[in-house]
N, C-alpha and C. Protein backbone atom coordinates (compact mmCIF):
# COMPACT_ATOMS: atom_id res chain seq x y z
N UNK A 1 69.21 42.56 36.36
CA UNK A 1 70.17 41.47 36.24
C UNK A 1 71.16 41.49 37.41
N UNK A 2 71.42 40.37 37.83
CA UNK A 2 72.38 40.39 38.83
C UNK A 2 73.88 40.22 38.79
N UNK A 3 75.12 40.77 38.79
CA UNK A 3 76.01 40.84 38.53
C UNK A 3 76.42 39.11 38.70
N UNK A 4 77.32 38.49 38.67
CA UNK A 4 77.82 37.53 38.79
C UNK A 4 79.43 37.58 39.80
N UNK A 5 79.55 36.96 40.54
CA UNK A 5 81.12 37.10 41.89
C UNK A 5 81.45 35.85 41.11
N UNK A 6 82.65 36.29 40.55
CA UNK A 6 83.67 35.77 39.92
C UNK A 6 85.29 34.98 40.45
N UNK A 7 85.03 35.95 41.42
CA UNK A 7 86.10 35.73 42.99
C UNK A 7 85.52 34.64 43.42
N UNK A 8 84.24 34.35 44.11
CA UNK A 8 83.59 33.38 44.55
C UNK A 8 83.26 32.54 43.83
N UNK A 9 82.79 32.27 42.69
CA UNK A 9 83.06 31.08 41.41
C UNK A 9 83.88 30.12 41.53
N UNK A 10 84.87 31.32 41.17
CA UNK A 10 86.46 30.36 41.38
C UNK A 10 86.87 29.47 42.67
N UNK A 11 86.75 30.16 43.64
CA UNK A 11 86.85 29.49 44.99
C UNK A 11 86.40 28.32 45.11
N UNK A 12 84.93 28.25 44.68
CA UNK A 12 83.98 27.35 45.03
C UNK A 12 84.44 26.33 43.37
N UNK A 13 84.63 26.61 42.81
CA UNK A 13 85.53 25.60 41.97
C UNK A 13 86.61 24.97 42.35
N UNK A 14 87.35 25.76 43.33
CA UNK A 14 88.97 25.07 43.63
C UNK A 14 88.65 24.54 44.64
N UNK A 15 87.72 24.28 45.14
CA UNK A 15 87.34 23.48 46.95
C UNK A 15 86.81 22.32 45.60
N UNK A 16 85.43 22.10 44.74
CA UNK A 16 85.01 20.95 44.34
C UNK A 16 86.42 20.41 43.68
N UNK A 17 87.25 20.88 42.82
CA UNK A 17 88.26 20.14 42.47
C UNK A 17 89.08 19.31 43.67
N UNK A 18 89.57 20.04 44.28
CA UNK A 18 90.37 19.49 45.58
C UNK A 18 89.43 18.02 46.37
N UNK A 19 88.12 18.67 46.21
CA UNK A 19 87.19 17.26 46.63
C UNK A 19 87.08 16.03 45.67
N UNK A 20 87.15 16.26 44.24
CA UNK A 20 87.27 15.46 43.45
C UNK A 20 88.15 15.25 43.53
N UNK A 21 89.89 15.21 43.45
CA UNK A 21 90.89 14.75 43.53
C UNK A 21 90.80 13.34 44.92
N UNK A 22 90.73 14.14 45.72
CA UNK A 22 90.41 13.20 46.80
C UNK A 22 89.86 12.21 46.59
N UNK A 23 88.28 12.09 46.39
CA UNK A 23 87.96 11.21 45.81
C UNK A 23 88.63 9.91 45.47
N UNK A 24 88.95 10.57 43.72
CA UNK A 24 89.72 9.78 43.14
C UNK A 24 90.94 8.73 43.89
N UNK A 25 91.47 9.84 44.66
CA UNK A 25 92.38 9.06 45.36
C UNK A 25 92.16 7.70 46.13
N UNK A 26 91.08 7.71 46.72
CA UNK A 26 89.98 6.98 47.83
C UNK A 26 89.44 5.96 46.89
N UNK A 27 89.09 6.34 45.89
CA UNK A 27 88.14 5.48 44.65
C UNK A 27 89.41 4.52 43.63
N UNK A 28 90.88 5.00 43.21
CA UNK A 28 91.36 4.45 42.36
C UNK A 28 91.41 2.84 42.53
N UNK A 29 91.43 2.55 43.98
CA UNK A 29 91.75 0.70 44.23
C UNK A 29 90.44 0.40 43.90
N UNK A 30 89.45 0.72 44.32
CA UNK A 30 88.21 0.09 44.39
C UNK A 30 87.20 0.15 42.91
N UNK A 31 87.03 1.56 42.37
CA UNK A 31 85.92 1.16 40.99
C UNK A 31 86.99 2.25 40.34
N UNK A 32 87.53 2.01 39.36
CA UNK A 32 88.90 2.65 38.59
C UNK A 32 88.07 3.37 37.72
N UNK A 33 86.50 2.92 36.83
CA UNK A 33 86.22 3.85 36.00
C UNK A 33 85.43 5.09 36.66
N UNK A 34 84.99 5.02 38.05
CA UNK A 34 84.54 6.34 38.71
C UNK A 34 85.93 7.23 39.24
N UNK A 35 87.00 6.27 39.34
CA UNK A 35 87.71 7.25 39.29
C UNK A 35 88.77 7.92 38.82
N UNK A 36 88.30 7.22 37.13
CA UNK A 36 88.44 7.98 35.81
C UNK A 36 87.24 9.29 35.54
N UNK A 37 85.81 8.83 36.09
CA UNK A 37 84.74 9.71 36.20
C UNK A 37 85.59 10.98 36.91
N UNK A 38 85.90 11.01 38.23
CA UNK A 38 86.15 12.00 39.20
C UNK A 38 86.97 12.96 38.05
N UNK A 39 88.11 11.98 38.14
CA UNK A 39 88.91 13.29 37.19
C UNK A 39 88.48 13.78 35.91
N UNK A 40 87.89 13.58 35.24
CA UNK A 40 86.99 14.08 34.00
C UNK A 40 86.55 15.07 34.53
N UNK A 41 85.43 15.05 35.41
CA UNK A 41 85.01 16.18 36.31
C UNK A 41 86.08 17.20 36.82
N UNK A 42 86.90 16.93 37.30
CA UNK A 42 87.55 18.19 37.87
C UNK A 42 88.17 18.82 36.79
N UNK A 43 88.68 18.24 35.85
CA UNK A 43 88.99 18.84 34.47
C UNK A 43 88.11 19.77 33.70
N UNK A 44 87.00 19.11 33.86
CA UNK A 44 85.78 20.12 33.18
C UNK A 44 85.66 20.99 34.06
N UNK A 45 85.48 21.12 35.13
CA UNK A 45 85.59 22.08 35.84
C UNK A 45 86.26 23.29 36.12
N UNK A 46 87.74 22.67 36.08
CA UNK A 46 89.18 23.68 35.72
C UNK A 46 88.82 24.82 34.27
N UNK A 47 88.61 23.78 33.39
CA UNK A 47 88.29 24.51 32.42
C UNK A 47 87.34 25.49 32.32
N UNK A 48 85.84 25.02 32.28
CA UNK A 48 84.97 26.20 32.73
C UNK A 48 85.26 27.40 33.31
N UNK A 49 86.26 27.30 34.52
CA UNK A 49 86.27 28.06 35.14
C UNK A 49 87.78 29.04 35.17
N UNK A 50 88.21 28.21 33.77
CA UNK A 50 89.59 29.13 33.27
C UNK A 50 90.87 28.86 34.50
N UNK A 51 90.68 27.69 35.24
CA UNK A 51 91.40 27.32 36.75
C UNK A 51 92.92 26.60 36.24
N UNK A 52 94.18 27.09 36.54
CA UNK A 52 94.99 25.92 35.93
C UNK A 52 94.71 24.87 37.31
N UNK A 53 94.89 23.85 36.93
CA UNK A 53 95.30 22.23 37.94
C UNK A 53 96.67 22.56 38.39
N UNK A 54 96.37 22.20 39.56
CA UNK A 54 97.85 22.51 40.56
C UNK A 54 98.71 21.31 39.54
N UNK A 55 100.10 21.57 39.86
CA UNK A 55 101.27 20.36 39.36
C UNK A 55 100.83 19.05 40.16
N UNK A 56 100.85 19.39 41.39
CA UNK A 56 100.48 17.68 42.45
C UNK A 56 99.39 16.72 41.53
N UNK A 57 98.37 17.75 41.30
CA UNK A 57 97.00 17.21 40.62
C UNK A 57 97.33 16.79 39.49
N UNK A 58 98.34 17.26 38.28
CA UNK A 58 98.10 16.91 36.71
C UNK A 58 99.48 15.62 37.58
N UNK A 59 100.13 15.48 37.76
CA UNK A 59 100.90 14.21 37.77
C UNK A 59 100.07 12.93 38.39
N UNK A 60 98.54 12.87 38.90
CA UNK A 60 98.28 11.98 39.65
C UNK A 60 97.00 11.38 38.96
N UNK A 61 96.80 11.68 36.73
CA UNK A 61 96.53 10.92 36.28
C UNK A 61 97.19 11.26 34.89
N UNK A 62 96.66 10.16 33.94
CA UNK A 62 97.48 10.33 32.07
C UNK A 62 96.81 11.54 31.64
N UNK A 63 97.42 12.57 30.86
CA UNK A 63 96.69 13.71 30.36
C UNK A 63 95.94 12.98 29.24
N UNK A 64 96.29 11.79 28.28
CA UNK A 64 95.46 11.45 27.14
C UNK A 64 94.38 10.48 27.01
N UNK A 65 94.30 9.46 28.40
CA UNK A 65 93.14 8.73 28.62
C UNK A 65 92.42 9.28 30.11
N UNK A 66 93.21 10.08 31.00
CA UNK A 66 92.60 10.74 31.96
C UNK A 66 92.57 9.40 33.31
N UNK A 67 93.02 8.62 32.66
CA UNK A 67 93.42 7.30 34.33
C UNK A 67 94.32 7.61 35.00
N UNK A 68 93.57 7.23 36.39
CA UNK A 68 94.65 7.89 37.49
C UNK A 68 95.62 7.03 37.71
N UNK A 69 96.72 7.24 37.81
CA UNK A 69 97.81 6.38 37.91
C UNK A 69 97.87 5.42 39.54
N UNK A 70 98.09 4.35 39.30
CA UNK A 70 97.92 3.67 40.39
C UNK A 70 99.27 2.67 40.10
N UNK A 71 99.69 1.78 41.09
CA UNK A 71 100.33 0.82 41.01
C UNK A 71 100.61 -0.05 40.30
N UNK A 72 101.51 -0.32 39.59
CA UNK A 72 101.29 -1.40 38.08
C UNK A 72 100.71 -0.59 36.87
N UNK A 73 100.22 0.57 37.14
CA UNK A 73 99.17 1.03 35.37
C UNK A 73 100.02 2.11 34.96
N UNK A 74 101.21 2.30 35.79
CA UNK A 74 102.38 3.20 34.85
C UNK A 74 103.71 2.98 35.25
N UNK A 75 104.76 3.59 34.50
CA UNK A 75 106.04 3.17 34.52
C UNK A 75 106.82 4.45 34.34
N UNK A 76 107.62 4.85 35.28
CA UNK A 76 108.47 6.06 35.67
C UNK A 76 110.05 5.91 34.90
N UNK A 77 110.67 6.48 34.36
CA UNK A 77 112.20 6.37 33.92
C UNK A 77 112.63 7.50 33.92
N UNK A 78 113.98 7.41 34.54
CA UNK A 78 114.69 8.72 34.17
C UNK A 78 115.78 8.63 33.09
N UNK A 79 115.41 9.78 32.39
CA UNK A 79 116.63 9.42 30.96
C UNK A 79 116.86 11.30 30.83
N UNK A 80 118.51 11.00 30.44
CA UNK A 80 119.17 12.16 30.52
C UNK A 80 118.74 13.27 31.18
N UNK A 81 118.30 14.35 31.41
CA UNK A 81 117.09 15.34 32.25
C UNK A 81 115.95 15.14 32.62
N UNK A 82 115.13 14.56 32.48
CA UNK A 82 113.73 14.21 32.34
C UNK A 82 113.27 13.24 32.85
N UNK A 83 112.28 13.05 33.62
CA UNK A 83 111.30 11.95 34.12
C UNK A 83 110.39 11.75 33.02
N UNK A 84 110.46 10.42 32.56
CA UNK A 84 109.18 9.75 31.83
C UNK A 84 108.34 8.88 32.39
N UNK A 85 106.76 9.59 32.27
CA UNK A 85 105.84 8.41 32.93
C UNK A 85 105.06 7.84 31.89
N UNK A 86 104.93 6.73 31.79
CA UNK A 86 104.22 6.11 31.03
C UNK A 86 103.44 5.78 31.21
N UNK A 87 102.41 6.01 30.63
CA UNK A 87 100.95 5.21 30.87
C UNK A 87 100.76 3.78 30.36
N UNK A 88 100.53 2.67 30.98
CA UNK A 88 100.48 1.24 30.21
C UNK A 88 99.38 0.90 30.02
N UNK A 89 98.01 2.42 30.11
CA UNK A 89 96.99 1.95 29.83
C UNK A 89 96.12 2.00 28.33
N UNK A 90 97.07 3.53 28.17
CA UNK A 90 97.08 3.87 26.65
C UNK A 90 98.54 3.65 25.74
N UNK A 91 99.72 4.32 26.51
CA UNK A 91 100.45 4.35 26.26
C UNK A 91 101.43 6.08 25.87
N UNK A 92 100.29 6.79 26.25
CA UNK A 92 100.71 8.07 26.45
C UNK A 92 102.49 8.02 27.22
N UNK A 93 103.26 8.53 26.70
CA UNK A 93 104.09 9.39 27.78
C UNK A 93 104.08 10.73 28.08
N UNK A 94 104.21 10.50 29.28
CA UNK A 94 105.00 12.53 29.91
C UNK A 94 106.25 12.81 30.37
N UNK A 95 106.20 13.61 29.59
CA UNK A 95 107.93 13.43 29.87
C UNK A 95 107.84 15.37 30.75
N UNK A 96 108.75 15.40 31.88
CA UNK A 96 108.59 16.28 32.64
C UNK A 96 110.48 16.40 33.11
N UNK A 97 110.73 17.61 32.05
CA UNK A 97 112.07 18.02 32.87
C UNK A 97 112.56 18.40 33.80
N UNK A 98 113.72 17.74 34.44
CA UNK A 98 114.22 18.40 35.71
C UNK A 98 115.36 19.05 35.91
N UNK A 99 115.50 20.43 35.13
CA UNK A 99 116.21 21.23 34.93
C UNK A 99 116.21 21.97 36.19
N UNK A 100 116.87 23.11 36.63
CA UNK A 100 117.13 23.70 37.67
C UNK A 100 116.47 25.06 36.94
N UNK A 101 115.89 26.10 37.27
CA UNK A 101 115.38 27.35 37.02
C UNK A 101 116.14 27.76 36.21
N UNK A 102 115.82 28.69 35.22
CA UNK A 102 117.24 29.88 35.10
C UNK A 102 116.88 30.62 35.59
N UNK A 103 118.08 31.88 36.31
CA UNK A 103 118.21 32.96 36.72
C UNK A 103 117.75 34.01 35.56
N UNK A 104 116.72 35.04 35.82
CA UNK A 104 116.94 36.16 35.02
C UNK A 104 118.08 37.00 35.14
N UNK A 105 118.43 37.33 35.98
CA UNK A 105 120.01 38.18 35.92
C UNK A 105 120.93 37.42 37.03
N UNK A 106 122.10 38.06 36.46
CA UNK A 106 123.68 37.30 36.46
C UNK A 106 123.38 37.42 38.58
N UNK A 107 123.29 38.76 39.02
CA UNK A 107 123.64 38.75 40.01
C UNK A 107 122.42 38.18 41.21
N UNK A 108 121.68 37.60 40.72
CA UNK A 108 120.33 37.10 41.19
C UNK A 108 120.39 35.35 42.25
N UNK A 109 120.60 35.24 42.91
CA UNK A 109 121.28 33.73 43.57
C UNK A 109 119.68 33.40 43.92
């Protein structure tokens, strides 16, 4: 039996994701459900491969219908801490706080 490179798995997972993102990006004006396809794919992929999705990547479609956000198909608000994006395709929101870090200790800048 041949061992399996697990190091190299991963790699070669985080290059096809990064290519699927792209994609998508390239694809959202032109055929919207391939590039609802793309991101399905890189998701399954992440997963398989136990990968989190960079932050850039999960903000650039809806986590609950998986459409990539484009011009007109969502709606941004800021209310008290928090950015809300809305999806106007399902209607999902994300709401993403913009708190400042906390410090673990007092003398830590």
């Amino acid at each position: 039996m041949l061992k399996r490179e697990k190091r190299l798995e991963k790699k070669i997972a985080k290059e096809r994701i990064k290519i699927l993102f792209e994609m998508m990006e390239k694809m959202k004006d032109e055929d919207y459900d391939l590039a609802r396809r793309y991101v399905e794919l890189a998701r399954r992929i992440a997963m398989k491969y136990r990968l989190k999705l960079p932050k850039r990547y999960k903000l650039l479609f809806c986590k609950k219908c998986l459409y990539p956000y484009k011009e007109g198909r969502f709606r941004v608000r800021v209310r008290k801490s928090r950015v809300i994006i809305t999806c106007l395709n399902c209607g999902f929101e994300r709401r993403i706080p913009i708190r400042p870090k906390r410090r673990k200790y007092k003398n830590q800048k």
